[in-house]
N, C-alpha and C. Protein backbone atom coordinates (compact mmCIF):
# COMPACT_ATOMS: atom_id res chain seq x y z
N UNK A 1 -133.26 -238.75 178.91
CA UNK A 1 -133.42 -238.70 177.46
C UNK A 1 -132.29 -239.48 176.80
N UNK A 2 -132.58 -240.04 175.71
CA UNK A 2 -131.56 -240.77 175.27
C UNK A 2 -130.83 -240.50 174.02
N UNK A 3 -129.68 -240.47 173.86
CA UNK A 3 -128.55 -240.14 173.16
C UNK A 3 -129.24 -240.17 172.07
N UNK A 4 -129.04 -238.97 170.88
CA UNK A 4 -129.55 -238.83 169.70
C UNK A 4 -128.63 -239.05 168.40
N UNK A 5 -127.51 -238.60 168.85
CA UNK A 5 -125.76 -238.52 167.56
C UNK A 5 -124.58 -238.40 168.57
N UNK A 6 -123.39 -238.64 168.07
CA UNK A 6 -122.47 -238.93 168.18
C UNK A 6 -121.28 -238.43 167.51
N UNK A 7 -121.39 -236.98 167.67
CA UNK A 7 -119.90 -235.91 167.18
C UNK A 7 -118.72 -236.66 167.34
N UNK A 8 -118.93 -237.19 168.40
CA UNK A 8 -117.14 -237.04 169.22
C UNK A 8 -116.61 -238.33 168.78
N UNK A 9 -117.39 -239.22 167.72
CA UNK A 9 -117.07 -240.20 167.10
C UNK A 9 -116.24 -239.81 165.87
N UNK A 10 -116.36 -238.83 165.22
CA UNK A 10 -116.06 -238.40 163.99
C UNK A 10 -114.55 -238.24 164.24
N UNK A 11 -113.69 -238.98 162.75
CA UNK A 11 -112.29 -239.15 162.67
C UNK A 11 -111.85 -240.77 163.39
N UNK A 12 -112.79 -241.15 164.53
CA UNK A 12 -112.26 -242.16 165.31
C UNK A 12 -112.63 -244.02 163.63
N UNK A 13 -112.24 -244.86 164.03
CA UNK A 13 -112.25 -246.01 163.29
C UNK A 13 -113.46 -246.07 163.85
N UNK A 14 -113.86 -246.77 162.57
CA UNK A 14 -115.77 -247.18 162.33
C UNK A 14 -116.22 -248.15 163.59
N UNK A 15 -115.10 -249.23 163.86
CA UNK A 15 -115.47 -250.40 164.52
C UNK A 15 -115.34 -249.28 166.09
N UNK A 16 -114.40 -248.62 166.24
CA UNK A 16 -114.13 -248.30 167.85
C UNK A 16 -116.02 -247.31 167.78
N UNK A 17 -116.67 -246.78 166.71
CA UNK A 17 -117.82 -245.59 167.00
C UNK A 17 -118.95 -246.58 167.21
N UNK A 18 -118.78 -247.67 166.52
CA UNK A 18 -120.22 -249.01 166.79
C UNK A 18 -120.25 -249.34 167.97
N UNK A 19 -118.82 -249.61 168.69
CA UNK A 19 -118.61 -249.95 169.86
C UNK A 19 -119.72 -248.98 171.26
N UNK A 20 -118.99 -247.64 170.72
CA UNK A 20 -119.64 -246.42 172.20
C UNK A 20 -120.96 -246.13 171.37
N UNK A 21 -121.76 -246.34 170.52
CA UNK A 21 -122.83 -246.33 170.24
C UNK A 21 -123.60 -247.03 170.90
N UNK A 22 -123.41 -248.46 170.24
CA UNK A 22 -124.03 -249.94 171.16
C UNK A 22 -123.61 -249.40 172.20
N UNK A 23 -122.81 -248.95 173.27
CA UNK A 23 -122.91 -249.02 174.92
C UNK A 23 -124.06 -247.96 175.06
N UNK A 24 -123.76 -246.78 174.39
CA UNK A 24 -124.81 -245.67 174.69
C UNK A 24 -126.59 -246.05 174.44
N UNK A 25 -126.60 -246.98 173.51
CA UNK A 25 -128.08 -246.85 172.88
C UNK A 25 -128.26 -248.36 172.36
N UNK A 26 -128.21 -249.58 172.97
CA UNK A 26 -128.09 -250.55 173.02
C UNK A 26 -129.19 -250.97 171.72
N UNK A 27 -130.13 -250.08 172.19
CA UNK A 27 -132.02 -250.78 170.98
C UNK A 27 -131.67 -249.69 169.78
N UNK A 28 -131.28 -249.71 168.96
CA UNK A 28 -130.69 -249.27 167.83
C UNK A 28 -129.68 -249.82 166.86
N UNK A 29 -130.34 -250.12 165.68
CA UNK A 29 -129.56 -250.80 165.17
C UNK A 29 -128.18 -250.38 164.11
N UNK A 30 -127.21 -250.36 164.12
CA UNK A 30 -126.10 -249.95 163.49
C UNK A 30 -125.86 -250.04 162.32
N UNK A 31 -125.91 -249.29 161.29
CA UNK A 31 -125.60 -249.67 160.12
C UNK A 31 -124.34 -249.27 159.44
N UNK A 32 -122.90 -249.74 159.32
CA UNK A 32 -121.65 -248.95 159.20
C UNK A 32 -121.59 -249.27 157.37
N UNK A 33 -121.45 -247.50 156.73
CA UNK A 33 -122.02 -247.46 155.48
C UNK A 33 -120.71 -246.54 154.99
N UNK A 34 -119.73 -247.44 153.72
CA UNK A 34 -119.14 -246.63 153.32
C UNK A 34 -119.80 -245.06 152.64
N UNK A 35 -118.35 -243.81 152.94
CA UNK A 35 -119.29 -242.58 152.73
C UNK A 35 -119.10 -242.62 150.90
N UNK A 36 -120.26 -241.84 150.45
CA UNK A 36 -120.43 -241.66 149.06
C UNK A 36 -121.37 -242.86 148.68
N UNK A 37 -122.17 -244.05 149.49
CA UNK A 37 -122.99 -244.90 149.33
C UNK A 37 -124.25 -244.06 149.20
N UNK A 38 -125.28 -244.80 148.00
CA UNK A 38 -126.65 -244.16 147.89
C UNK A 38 -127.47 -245.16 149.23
N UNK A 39 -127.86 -244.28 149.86
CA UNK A 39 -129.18 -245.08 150.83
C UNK A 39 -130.23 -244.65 150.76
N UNK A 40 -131.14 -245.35 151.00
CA UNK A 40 -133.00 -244.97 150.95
C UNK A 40 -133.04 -243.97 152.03
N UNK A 41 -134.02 -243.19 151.48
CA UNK A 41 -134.50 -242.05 152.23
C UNK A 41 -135.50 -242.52 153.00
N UNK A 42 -135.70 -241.99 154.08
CA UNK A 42 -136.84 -242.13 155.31
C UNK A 42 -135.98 -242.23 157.27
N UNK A 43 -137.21 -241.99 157.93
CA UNK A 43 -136.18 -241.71 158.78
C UNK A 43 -136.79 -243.13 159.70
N UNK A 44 -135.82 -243.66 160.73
CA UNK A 44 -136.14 -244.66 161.13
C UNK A 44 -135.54 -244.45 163.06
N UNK A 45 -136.56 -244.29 163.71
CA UNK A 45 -135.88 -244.14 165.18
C UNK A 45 -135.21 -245.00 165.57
N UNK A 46 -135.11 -246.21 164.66
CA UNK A 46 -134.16 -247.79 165.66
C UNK A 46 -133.30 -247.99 164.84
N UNK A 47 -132.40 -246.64 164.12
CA UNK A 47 -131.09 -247.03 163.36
C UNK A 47 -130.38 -245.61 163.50
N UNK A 48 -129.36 -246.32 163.47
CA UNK A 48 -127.93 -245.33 163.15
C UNK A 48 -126.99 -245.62 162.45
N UNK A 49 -126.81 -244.39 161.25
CA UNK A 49 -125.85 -244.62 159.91
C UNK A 49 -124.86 -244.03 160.45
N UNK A 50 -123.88 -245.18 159.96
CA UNK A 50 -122.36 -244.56 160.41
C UNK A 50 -121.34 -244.64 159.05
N UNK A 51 -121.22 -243.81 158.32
CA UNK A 51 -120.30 -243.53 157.24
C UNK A 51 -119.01 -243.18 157.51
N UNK A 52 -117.95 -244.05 156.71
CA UNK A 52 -116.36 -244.23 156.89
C UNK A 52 -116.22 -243.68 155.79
N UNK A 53 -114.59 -243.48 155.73
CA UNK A 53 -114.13 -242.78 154.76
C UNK A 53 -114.07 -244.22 153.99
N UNK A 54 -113.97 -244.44 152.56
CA UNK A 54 -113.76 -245.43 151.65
C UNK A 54 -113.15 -245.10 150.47
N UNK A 55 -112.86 -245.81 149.24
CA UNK A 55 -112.47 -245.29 147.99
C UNK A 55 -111.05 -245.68 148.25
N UNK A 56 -110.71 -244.47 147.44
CA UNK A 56 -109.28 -244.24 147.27
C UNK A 56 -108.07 -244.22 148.49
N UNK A 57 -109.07 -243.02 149.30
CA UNK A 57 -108.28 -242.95 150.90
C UNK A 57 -109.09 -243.83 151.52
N UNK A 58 -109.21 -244.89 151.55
CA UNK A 58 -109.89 -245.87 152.69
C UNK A 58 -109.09 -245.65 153.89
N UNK A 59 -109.53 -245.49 154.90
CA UNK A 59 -109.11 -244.73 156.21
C UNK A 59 -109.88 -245.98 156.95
N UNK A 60 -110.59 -246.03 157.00
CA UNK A 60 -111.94 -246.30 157.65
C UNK A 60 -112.59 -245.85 159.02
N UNK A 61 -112.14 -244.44 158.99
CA UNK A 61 -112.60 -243.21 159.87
C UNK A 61 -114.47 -242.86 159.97
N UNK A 62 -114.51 -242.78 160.47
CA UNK A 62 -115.93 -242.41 160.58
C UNK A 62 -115.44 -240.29 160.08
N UNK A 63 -116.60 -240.18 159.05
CA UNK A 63 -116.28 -238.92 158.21
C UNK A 63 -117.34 -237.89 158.35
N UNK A 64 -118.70 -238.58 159.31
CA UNK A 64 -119.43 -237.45 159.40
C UNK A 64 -120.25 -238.60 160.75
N UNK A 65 -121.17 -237.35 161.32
CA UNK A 65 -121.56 -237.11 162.82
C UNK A 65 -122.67 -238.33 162.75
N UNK A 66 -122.29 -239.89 163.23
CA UNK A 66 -123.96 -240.42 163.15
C UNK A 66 -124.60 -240.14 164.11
N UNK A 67 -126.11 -240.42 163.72
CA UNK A 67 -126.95 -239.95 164.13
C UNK A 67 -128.13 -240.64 164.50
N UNK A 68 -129.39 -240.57 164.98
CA UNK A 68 -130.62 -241.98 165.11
C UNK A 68 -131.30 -241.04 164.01
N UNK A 69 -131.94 -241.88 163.29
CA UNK A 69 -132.76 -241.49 161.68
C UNK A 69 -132.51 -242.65 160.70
């Protein structure tokens, strides 16, 4: 079965979570989305949103669990 989300990404830098994503789930496409961005609703099996911290504290931490949707 193949990898669905990615907890153990959360806190790590956006670029190092795209990285072990793409190794884990190669046919999925990445989308790295500052957090507090509006995105379209619907769910899509060949993507994964990955939200960084941005704004004020730009970190650029990954701030919540991505996921395939």
């Amino acid at each position: 079965m193949s990898k669905t989300s990615w907890p153990e990404v959360v806190g790590w830098p956006a670029t190092q979570a795209v990285t072990q994503i793409n190794a884990d789930r190669p046919d999925v496409a990445i989308e790295v989305i500052p957090n507090g961005t509006t995105v379209g609703p619907g769910y899509n099996a060949e993507r994964v949103r990955v939200f960084f911290a941005a704004g004020i504290v730009a970190t650029g931490l990954v701030v919540s669990t991505p996921a395939v949707g």
